[in-house]
N, C-alpha and C. Protein backbone atom coordinates (compact mmCIF):
# COMPACT_ATOMS: atom_id res chain seq x y z
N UNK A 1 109.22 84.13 86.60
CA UNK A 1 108.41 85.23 87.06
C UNK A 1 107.31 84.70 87.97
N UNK A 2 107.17 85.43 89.21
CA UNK A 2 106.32 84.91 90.02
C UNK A 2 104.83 85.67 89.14
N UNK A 3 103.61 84.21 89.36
CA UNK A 3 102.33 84.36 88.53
C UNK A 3 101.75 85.47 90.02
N UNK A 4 100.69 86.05 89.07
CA UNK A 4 99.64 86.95 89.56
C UNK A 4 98.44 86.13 89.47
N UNK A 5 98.17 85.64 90.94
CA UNK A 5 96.51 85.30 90.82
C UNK A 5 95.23 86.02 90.89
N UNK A 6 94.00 85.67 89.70
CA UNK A 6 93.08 86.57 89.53
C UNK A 6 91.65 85.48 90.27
N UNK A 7 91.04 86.60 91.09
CA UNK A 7 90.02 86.19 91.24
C UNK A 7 89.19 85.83 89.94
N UNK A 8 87.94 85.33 90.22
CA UNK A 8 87.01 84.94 89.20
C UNK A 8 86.49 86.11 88.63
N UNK A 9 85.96 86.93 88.96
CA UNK A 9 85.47 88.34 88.80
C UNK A 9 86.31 88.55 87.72
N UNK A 10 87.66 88.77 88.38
CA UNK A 10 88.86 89.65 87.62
C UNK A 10 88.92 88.70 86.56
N UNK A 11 89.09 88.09 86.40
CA UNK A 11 89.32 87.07 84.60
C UNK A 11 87.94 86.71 84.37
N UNK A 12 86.95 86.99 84.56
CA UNK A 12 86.37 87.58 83.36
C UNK A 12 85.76 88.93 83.04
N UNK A 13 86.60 89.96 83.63
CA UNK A 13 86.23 90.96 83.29
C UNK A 13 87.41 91.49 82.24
N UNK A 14 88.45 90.25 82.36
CA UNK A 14 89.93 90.53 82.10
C UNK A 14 89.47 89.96 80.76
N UNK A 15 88.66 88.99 80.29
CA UNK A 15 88.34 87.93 79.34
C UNK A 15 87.22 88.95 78.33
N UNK A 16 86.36 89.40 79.16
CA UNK A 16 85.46 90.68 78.53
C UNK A 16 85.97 92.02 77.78
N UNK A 17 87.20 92.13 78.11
CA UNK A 17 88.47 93.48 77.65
C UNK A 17 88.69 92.93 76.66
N UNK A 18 89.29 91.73 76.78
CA UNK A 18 89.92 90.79 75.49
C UNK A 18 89.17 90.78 74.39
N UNK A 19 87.93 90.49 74.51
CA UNK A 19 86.81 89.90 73.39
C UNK A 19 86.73 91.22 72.57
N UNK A 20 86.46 93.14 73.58
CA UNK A 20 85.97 93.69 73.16
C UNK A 20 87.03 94.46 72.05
N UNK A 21 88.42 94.43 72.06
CA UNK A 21 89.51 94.35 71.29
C UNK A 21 89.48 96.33 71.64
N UNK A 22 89.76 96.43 71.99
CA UNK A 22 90.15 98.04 72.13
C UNK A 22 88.80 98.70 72.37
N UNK A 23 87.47 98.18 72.54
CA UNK A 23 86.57 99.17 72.80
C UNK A 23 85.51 98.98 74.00
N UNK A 24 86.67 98.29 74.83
CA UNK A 24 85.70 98.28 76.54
C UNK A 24 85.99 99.11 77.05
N UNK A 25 85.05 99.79 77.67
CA UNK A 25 84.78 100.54 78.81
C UNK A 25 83.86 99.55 79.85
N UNK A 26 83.50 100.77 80.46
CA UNK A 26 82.95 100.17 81.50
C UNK A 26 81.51 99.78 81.96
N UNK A 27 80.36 100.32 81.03
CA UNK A 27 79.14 100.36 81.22
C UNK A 27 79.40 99.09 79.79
N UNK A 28 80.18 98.87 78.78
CA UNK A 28 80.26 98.05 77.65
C UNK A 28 80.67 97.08 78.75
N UNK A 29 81.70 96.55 78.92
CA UNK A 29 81.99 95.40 79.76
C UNK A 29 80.71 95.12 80.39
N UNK A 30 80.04 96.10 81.36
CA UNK A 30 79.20 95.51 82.00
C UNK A 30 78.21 94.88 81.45
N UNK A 31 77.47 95.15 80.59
CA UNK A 31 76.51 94.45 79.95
C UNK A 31 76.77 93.61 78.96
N UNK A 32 78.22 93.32 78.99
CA UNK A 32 78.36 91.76 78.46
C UNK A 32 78.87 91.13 79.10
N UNK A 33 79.21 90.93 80.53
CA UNK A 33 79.25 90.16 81.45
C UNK A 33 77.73 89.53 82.04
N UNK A 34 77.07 90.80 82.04
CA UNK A 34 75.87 90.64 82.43
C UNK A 34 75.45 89.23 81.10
N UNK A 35 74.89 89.96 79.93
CA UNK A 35 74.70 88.89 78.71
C UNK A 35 75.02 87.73 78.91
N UNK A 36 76.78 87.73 79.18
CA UNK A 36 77.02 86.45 78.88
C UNK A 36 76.91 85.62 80.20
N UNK A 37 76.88 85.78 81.25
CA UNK A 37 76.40 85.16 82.74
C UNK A 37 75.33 85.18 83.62
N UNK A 38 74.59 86.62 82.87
CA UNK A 38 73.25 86.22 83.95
C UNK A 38 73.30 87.29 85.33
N UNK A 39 74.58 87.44 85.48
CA UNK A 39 74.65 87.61 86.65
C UNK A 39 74.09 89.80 86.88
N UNK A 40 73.97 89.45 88.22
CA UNK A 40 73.40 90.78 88.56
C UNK A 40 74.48 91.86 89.11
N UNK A 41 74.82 93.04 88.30
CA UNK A 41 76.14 93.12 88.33
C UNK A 41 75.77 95.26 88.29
N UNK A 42 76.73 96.33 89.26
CA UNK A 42 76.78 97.41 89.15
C UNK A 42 77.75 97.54 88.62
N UNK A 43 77.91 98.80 88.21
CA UNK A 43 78.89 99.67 87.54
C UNK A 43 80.08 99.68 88.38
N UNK A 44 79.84 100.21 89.41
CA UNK A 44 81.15 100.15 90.26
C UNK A 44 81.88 98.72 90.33
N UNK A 45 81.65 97.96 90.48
CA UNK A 45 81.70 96.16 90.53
C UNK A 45 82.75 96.14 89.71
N UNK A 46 82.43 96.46 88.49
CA UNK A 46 83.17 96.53 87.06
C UNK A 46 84.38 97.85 87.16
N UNK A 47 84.23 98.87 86.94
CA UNK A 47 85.34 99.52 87.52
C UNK A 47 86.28 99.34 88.20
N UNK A 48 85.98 99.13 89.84
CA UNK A 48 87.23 98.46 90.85
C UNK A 48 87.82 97.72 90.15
N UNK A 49 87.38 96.41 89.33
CA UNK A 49 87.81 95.90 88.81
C UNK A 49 88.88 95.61 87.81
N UNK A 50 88.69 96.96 86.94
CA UNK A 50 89.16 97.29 85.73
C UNK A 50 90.24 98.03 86.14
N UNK A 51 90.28 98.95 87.69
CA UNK A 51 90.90 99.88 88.39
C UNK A 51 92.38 98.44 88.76
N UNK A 52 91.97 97.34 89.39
CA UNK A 52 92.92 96.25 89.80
C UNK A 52 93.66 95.73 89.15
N UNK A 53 93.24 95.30 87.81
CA UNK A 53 93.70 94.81 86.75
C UNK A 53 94.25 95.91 85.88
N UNK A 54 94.44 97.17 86.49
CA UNK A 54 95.20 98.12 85.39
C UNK A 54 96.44 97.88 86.83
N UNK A 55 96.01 98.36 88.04
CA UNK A 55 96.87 98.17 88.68
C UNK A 55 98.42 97.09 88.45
N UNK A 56 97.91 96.22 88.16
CA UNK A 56 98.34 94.85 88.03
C UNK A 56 98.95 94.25 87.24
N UNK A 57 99.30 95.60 85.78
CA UNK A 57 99.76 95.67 84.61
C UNK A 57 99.15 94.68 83.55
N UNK A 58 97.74 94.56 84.15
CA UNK A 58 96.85 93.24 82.73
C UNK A 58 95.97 93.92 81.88
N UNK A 59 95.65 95.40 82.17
CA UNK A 59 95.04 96.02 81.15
C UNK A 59 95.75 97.42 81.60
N UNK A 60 95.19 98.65 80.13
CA UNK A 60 95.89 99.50 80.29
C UNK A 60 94.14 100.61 79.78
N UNK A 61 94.76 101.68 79.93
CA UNK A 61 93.43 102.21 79.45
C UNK A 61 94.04 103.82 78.91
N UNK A 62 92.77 104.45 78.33
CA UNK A 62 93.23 105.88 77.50
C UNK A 62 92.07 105.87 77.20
N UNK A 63 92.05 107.32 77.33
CA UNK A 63 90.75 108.54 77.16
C UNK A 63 90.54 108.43 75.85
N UNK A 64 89.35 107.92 75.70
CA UNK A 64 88.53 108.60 74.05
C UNK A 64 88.36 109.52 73.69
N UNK A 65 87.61 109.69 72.43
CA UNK A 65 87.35 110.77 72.15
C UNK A 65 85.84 111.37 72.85
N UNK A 66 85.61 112.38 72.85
CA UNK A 66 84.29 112.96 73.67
C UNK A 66 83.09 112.67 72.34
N UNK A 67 82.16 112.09 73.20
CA UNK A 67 80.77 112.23 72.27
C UNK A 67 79.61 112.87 72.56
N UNK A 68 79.13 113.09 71.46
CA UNK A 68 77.26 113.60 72.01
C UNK A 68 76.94 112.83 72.67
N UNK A 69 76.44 111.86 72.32
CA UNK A 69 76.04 110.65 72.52
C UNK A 69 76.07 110.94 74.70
N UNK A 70 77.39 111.04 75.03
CA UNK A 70 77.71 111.41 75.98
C UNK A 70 77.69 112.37 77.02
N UNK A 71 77.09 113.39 75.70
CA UNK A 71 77.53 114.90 76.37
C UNK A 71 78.25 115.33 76.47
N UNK A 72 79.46 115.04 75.23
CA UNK A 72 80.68 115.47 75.73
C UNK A 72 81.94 115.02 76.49
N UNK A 73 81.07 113.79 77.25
CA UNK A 73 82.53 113.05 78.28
C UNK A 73 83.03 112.17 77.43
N UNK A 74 84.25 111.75 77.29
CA UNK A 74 85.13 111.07 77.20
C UNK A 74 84.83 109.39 78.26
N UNK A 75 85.21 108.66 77.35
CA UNK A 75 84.98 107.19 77.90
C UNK A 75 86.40 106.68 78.13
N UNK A 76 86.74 105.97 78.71
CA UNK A 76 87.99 105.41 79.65
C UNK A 76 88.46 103.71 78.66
N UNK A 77 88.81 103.63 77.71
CA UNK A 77 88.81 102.41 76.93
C UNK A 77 89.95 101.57 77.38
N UNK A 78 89.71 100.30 77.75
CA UNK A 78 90.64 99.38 77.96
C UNK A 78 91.03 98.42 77.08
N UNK A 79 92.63 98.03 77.33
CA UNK A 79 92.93 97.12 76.22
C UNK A 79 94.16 96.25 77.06
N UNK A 80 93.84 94.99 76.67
CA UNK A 80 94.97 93.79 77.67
C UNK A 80 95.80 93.88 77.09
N UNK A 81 96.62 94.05 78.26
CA UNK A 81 98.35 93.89 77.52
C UNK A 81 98.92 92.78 77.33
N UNK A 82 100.22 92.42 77.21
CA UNK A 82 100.90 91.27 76.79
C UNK A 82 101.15 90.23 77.75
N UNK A 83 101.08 90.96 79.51
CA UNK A 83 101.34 90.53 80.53
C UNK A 83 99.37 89.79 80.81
N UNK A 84 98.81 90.32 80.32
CA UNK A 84 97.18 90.26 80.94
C UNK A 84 96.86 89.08 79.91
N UNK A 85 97.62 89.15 79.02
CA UNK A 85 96.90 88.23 77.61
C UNK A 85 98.01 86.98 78.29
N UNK A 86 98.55 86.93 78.62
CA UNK A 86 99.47 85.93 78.53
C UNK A 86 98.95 85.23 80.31
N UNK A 87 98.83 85.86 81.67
CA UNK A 87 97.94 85.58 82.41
C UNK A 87 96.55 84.51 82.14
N UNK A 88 95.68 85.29 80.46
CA UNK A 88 94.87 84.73 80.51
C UNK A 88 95.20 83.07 79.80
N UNK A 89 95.87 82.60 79.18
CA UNK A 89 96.40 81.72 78.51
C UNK A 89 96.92 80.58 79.92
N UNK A 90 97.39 81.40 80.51
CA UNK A 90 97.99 80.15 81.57
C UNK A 90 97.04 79.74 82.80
N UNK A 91 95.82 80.43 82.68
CA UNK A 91 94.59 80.15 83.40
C UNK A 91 93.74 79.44 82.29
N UNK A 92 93.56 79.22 80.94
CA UNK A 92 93.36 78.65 80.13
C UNK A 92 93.78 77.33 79.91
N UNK A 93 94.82 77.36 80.52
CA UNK A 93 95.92 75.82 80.11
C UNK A 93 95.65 75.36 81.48
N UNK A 94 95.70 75.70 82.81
CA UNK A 94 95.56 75.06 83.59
C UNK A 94 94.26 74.16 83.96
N UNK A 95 92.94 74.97 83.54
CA UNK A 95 91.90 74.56 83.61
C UNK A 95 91.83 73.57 82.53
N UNK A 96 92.07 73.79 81.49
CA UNK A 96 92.07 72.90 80.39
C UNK A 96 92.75 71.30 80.77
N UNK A 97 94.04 71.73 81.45
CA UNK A 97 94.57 70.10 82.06
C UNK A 97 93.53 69.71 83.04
N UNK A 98 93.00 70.60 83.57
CA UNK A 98 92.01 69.51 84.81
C UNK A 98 90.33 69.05 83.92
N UNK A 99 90.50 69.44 83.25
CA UNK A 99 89.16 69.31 82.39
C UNK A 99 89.42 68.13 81.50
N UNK A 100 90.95 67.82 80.96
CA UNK A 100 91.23 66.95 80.35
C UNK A 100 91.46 65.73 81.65
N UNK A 101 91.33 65.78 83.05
CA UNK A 101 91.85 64.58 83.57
C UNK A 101 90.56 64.15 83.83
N UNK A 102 89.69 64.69 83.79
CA UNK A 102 88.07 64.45 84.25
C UNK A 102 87.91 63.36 83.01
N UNK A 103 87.49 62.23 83.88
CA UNK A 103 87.35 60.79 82.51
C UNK A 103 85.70 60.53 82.27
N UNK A 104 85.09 61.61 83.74
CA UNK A 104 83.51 61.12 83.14
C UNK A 104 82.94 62.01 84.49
N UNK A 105 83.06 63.50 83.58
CA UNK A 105 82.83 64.50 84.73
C UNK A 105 81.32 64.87 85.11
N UNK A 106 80.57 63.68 84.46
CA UNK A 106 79.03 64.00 84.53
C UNK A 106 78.62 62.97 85.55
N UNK A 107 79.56 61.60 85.69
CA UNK A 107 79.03 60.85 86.51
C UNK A 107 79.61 61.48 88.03
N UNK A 108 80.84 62.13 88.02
CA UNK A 108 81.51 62.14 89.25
C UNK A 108 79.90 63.70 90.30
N UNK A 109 78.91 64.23 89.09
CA UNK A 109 78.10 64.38 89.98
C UNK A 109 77.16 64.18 89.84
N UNK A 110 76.91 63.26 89.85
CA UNK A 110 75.81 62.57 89.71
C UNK A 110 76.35 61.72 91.32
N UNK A 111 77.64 61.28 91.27
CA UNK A 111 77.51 60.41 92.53
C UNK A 111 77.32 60.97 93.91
N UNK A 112 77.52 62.08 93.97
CA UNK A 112 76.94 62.97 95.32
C UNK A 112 76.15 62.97 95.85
């Protein structure tokens, strides 16, 4: 099977679905991307995102139930599929071999 390459964005927003086990959305993803990176991040950012990676058959999504909380709207919940979970594993293993060939990855910057 020819692989699907994910930008950086996309695996870990793909990695953020994973963690949240059936209860990411999209304002949830965002503020644990945010949490866990720091980074300065909109709503839309995260969406397109979530929009690509459904595209792409690595997550799938379905309407909640409506809350107060909400007003009534319904939240958009994502969950990785078998194709998205298995994506993330072989981006896992690859990095992992180059991390394992690094024999002294603190000096190589230091020498720069």
């Amino acid at each position: 099977m020819k692989r699907t390459y994910l930008g950086e964005f996309e695996e870990i927003v793909l990695l953020a679905v994973a963690v949240m086990q059936g209860e990411a959305y999209g304002v949830a993803v965002m503020h644990d991307i945010v949490e866990q990176t720091g980074r300065d991040l909109r709503l839309n950012q995260v969406h397109s995102a979530l929009h690509r990676l459904e595209e792409k058959g690595m997550v799938k999504s379905r309407l909640g139930e409506p809350t107060a909380e909400r007003g009534g709207k319904r939240k958009r919940l994502f969950v990785v599929t078998a194709y998205g979970e298995r994506t993330l594993q072989e981006i896992h293993h690859v990095r992992l071999n180059f991390w394992d060939k690094l024999t002294n990855p603190f000096k190589l910057a230091a020498d720069l």
